[in-house]
Protein backbone atom coordinates (compact mmCIF):
# COMPACT_ATOMS: atom_id res chain seq x y z
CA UNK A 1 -27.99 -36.26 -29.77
CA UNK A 2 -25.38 -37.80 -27.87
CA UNK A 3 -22.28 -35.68 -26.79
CA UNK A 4 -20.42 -39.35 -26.65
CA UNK A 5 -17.90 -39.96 -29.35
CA UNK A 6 -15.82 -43.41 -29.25
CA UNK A 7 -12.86 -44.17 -31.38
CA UNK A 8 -13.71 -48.02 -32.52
CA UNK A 9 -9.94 -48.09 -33.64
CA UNK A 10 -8.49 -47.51 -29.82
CA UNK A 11 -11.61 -49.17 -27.77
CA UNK A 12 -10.56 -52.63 -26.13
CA UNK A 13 -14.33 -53.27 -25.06
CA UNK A 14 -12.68 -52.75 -21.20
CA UNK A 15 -15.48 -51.20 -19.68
CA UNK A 16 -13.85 -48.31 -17.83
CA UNK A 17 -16.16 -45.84 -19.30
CA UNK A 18 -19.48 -47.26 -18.31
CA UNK A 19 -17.49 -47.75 -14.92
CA UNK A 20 -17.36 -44.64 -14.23
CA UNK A 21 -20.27 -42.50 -15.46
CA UNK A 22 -21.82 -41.04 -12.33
CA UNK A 23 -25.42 -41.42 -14.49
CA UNK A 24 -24.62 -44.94 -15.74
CA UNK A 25 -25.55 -43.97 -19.53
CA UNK A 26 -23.00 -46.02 -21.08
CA UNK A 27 -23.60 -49.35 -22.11
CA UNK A 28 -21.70 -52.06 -23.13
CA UNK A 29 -23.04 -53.74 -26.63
CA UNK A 30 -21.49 -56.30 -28.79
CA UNK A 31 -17.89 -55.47 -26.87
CA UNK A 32 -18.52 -51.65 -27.41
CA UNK A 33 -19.60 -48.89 -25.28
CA UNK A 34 -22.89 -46.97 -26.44
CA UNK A 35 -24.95 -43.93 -25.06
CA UNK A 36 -28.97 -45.11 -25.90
CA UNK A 37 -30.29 -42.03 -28.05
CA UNK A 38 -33.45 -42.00 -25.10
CA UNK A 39 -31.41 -41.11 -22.51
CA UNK A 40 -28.04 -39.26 -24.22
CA UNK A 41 -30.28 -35.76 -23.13
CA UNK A 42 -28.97 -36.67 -19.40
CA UNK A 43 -25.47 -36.52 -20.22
CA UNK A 44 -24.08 -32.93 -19.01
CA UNK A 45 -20.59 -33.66 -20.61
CA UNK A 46 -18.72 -33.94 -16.82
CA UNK A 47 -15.62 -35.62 -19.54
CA UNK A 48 -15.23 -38.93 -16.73
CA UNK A 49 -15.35 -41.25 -19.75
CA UNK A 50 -12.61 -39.46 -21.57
CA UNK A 51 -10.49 -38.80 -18.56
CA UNK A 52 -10.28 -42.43 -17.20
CA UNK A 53 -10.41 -44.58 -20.69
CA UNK A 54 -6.93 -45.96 -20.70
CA UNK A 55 -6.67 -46.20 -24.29
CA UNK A 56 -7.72 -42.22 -25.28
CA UNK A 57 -10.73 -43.80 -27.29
CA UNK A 58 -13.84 -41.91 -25.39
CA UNK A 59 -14.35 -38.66 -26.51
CA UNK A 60 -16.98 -35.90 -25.57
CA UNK A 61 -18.33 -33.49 -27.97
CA UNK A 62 -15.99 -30.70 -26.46
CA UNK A 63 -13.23 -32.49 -26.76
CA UNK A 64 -13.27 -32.78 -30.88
CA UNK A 65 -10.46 -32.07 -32.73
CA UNK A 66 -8.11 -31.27 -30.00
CA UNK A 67 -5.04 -33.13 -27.99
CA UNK A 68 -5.50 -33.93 -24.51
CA UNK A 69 -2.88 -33.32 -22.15
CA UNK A 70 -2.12 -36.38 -19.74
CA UNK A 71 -3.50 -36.28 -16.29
CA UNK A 72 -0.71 -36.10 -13.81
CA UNK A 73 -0.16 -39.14 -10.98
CA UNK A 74 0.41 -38.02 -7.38
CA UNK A 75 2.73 -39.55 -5.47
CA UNK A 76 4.41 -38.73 -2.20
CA UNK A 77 6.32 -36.18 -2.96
CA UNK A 78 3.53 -34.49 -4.97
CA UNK A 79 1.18 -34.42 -1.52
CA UNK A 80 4.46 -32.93 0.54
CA UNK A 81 4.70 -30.08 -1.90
CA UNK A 82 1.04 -29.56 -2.29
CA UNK A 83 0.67 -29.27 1.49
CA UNK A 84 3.32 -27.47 1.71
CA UNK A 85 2.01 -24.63 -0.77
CA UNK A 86 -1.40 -24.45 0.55
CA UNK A 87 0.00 -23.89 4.16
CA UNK A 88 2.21 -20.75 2.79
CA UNK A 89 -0.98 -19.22 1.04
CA UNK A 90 -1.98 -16.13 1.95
CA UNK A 91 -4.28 -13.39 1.89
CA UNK A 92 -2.67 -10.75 0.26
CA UNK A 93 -3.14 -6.89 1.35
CA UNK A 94 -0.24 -5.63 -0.37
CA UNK A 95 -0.43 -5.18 -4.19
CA UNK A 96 1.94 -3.27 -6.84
CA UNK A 97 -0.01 -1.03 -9.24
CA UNK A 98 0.94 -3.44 -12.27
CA UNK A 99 -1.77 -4.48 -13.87
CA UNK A 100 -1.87 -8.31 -14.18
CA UNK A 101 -1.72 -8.90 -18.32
CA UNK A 102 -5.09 -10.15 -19.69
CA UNK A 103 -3.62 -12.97 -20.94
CA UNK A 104 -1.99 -14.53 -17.40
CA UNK A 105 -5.34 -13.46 -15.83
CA UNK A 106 -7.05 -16.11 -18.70
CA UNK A 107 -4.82 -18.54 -17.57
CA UNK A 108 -5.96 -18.13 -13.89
CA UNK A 109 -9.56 -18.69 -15.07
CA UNK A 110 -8.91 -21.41 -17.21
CA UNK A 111 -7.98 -23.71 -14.36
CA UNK A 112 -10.63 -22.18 -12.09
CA UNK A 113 -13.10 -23.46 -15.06
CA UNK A 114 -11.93 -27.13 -13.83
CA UNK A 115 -13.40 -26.51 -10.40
CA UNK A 116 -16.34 -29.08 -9.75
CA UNK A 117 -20.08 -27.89 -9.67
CA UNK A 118 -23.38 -29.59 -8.19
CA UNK A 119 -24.47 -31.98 -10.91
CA UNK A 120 -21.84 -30.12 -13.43
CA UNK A 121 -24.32 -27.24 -14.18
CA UNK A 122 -22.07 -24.88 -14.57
CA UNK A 123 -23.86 -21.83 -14.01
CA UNK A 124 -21.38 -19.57 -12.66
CA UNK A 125 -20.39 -16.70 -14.65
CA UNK A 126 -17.39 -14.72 -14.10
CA UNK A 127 -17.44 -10.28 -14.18
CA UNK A 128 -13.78 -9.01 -13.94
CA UNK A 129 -11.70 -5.41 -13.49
CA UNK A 130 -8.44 -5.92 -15.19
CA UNK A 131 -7.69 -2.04 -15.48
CA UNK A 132 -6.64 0.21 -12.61
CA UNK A 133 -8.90 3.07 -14.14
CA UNK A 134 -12.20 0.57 -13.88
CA UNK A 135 -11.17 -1.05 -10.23
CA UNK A 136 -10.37 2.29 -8.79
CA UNK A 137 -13.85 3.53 -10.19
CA UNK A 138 -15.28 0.55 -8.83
CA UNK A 139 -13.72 1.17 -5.52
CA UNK A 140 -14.67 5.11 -5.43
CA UNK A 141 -18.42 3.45 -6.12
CA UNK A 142 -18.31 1.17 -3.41
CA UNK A 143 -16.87 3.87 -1.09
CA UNK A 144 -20.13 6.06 -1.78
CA UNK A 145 -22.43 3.36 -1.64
CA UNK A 146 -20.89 2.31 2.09
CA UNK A 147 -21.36 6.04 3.06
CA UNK A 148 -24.94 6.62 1.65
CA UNK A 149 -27.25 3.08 1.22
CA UNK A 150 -24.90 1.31 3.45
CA UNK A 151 -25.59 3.20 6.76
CA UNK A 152 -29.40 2.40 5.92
CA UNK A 153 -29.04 -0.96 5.39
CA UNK A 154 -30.47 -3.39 8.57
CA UNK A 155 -28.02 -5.61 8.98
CA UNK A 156 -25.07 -4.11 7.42
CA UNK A 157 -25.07 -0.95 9.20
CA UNK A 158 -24.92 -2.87 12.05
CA UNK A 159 -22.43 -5.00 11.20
CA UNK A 160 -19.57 -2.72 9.56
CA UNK A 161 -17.93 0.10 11.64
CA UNK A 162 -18.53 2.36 8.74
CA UNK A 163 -17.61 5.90 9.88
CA UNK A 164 -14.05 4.05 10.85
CA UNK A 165 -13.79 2.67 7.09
CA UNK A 166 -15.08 5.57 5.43
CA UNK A 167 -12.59 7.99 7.37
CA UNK A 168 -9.55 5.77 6.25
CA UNK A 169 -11.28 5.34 2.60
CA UNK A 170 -10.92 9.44 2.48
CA UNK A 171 -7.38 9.33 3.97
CA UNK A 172 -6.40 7.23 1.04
CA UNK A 173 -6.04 4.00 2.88
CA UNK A 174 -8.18 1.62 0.44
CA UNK A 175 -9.13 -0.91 2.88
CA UNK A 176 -12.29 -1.83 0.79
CA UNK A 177 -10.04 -3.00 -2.47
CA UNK A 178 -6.55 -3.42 -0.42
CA UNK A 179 -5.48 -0.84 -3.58
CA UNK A 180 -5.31 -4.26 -5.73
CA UNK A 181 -5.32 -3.45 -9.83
CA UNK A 182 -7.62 -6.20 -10.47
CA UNK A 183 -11.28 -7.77 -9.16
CA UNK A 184 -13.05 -11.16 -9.87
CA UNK A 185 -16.74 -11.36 -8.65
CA UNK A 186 -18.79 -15.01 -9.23
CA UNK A 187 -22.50 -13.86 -10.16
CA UNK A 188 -25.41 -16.97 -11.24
CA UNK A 189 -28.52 -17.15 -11.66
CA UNK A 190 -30.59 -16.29 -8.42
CA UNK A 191 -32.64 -19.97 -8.50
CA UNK A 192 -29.32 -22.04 -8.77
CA UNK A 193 -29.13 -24.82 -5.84
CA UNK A 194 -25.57 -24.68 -5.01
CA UNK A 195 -24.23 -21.43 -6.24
CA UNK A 196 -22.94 -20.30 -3.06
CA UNK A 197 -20.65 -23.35 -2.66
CA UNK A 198 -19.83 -23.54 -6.31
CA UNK A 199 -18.96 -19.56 -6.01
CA UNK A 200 -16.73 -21.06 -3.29
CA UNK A 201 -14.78 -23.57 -4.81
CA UNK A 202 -14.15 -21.84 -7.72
CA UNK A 203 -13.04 -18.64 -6.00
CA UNK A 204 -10.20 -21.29 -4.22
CA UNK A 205 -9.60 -22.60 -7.45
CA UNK A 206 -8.31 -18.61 -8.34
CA UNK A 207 -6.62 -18.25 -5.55
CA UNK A 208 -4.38 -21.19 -6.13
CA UNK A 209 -4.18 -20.95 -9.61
CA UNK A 210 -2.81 -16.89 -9.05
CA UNK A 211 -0.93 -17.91 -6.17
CA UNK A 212 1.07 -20.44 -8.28
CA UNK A 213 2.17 -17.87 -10.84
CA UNK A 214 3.01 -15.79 -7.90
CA UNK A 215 -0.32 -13.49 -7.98
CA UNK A 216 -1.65 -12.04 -4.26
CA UNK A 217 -5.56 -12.86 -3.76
CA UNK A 218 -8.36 -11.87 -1.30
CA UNK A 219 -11.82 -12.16 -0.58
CA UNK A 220 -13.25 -9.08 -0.62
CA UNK A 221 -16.38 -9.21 1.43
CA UNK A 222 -17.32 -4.98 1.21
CA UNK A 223 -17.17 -5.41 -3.11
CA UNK A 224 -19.26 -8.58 -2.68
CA UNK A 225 -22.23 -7.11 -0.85
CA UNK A 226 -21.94 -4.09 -2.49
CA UNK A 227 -22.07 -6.39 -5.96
CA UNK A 228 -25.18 -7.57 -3.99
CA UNK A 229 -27.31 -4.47 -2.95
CA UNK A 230 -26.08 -1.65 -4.79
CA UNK A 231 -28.21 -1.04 -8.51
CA UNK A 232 -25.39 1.43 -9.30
CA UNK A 233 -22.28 -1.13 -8.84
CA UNK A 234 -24.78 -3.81 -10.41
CA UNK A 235 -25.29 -1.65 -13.52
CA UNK A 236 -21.90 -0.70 -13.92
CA UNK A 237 -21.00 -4.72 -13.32
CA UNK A 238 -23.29 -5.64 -15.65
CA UNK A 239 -25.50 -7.94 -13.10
CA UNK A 240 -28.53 -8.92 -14.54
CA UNK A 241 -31.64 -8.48 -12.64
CA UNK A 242 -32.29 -12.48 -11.92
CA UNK A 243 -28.85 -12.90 -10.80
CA UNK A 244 -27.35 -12.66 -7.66
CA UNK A 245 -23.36 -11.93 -6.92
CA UNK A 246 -21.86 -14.63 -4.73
CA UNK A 247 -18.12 -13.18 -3.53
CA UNK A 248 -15.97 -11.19 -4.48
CA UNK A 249 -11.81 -11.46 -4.89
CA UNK A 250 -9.08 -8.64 -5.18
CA UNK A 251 -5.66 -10.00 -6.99
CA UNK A 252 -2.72 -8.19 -8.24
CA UNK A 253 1.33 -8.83 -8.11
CA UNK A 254 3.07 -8.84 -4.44
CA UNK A 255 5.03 -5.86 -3.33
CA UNK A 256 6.46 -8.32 -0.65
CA UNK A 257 6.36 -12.37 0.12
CA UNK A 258 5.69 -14.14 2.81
CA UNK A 259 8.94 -15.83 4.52
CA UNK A 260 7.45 -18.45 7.01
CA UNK A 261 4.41 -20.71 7.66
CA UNK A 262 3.26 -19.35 10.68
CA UNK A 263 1.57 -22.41 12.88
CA UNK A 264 -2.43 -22.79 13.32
CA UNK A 265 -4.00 -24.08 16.17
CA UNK A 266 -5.22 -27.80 16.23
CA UNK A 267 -7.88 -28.51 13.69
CA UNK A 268 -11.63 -28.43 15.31
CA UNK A 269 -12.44 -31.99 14.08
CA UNK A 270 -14.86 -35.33 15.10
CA UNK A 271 -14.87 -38.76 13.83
CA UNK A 272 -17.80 -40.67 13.72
């Protein structure tokens, strides 16, 4: 059945919709856009059709029954304050012990649910700490884990300084979780194509998203393999056994902002 819905009372026959469906499954007929029952079963509902008709007549089946907000037009100024923010983002060490509400951490996920995916699938799933009781369990398991499995591991024992982390881990200095209330790991299926790089772009879309309403982020590379290797943490996660966890992200409220941009070096970059 086909997720396309068109209002015949708004459509001007323009065309914009079969435009700009990446799978060309819209058709024009008698002045009127149609999805062919044969091939509606290829549409993964990526909402292009409803997002560039100019007269709010194409509809997908998710969209039913609700209002639409309008999609914003950049501009100048829009790219100098865009640019702007990005440049003063930063990875953020420093977090409160206030416990970001449930509800503003929804928000952050809602527009991290708008970041793109290889052909739309859609298959990452999102496994949260929103509680400092469960994140500083989490972080007491990961601690263990580093100081048992860890040191046994081939490539990780090799590649973390573990006696250095563990020492500061026992002295209280929480270098593993940067003492952050919260954690956001990205887990999929273990078979998915581009999970990796959709794991990626949807982690930045968090990190912007929490940076806007003035929430600290960081990747958080020891949770992430830990999320990875450990049956424990994965059991406690709630990781299924054909998934795999992609990264990891600490957030929480700033004890201190940042003040200046500090300069990079030149961009490493070829045109060909």
């Amino acid at each position: 059945m086909s997720n396309f819905i068109l209002d015949e009372t708004r459509c001007t026959g323009c065309g914009t919709c079969t435009f700009v469906c990446p799978k060309s499954l819209l058709v024009l007929e008698n002045g009127r856009p149609v999805m062919p029952e044969e091939i509606a079963h290829k549409c993964n509902s990526c909402g292009q059709c409803t997002a560039y008709c100019p007269e709010d007549a194409c509809r997908q089946a998710l969209d039913a029954g609700q209002t639409l907000p309008r999609a914003p037009k950049a501009d100048a100024s829009t790219a100098t304050k865009m640019d702007l923010f990005l440049k003063a983002r930063r990875s953020y060490r420093m977090f409160t012990a206030r416990p970001v509400p449930r509800t503003v951490t929804e928000g952050i996920l809602d527009a991290a649910n708008y970041a793109p995916t290889g052909g739309n699938n859609r298959k990452i799933r999102w496994i949260l700490t929103d509680s400092i009781f469960k994140t500083r369990m989490l972080r007491d398991m990961i601690t263990d884990w580093m100081d048992t499995e860890c040191r046994v591991h081939p490539v990780l024992s090799k590649r973390y300084d573990i006696d250095s982390i563990i020492a500061r881990q026992r002295k209280g200095r929480d270098i593993i979780l940067r003492g952050a209330p919260c954690t956001a790991f990205t887990v999929g299926p273990k078979n998915i194509v581009w999970g990796g790089v959709d794991s990626g772009i949807a982690l930045t879309y968090f990190n912007i998203a929490a940076e806007a309403r003035d929430i600290g982020c960081c990747f958080a590379g020891y949770a992430a393999n830990a999320a990875k290797y450990s049956s424990k943490i994965r059991e406690f996660l709630g990781i299924g056994e054909d998934e795999d966890c992609y990264c990891a992200i600490v957030f929480g409220y700033k004890t201190i902002h940042a003040q200046r941009i500090p300069a990079r070096p030149p961009i490493n970059c070829s045109f060909v």
